[in-house]
Protein backbone atom coordinates (compact mmCIF):
# COMPACT_ATOMS: atom_id res chain seq x y z
CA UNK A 1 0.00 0.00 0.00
CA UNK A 2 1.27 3.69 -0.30
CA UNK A 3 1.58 5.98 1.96
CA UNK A 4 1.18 9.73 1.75
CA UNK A 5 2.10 12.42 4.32
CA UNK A 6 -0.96 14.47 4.18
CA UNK A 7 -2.34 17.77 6.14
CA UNK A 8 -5.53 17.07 7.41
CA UNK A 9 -6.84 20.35 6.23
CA UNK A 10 -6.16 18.98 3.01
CA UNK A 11 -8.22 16.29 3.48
CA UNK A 12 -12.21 16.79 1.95
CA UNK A 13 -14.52 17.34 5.00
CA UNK A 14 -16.04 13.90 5.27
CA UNK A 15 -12.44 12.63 5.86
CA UNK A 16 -11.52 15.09 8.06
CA UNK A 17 -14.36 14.31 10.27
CA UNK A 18 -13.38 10.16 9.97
CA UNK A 19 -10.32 10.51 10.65
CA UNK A 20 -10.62 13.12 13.81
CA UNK A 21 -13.28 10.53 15.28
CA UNK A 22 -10.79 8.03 14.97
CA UNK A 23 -7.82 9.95 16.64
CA UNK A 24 -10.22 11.43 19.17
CA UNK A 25 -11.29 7.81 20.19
CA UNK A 26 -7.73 6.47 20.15
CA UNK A 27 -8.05 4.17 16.94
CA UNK A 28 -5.19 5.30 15.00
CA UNK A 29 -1.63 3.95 15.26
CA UNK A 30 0.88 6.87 16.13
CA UNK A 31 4.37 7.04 14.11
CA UNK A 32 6.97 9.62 13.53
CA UNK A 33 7.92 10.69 10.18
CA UNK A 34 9.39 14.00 8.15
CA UNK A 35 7.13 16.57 7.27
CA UNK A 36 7.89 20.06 6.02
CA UNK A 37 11.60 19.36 6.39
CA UNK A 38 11.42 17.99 10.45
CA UNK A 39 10.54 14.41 12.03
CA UNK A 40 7.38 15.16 13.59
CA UNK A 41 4.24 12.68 15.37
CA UNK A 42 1.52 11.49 13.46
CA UNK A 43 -0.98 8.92 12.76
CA UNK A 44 -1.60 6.63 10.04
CA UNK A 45 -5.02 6.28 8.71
CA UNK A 46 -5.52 3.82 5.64
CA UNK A 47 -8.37 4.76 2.91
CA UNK A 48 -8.98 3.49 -0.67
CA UNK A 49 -6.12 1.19 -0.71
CA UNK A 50 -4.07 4.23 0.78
CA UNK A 51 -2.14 4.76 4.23
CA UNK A 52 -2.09 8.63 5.15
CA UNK A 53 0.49 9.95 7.30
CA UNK A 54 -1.31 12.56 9.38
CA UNK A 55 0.48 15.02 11.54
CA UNK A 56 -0.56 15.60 14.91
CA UNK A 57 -0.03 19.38 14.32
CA UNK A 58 -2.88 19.59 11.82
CA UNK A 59 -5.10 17.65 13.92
CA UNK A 60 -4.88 20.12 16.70
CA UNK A 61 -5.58 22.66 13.88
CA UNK A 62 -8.58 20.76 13.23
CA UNK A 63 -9.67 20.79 16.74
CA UNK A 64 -9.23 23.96 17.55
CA UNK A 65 -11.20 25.29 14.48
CA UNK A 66 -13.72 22.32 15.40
CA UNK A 67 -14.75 23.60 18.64
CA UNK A 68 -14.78 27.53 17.92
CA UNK A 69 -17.43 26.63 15.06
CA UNK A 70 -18.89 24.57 17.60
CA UNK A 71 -19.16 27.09 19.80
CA UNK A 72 -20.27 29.70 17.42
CA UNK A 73 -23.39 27.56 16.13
CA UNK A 74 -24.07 26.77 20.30
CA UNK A 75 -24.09 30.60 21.13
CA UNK A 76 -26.37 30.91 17.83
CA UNK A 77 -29.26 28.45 18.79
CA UNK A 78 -29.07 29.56 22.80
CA UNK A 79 -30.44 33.22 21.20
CA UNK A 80 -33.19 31.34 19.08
CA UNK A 81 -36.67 31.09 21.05
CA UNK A 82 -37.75 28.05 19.97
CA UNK A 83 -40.96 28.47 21.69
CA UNK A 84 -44.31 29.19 19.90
């Protein structure tokens, strides 16, 4: 199989989300590898009949930018009266 070091932000969205499950519930196998010109942690995470090297750095990006939207769309339905 081949593997390719990959950003998750590069990833489409449905991926993204797949593979941040899977980190966030501990699924993925953690390895070190060179990214960007440094040996940095990641995870591998295989898809159609690929293995992508995922660094941990761009899953905290991920995260971070997870919750603030998560946030955001909280705030926005605690100032919608849902009542009738």
């Amino acid at each position: 199989m081949q593997r390719v070091i990959r950003s998750l932000k590069k990833c489409d969205s449905a991926l993204q989300n797949s593979i941040y499950l899977a980190f966030k519930e501990g699924e993925l196998e953690t390895t070190t590898f060179p990214y960007l010109g440094e040996l940095v942690k990641g995870v591998l995470y295989e898809t159609d009949g690929l293995i992508l090297l995922i660094p941990l750095n761009t899953i905290a990006e991920y995260n971070k930018n997870h919750v603030d939207i998560s946030e955001k769309i909280d705030e926005e339905l605690s100032e919608i009266d849902f009542e009738e």
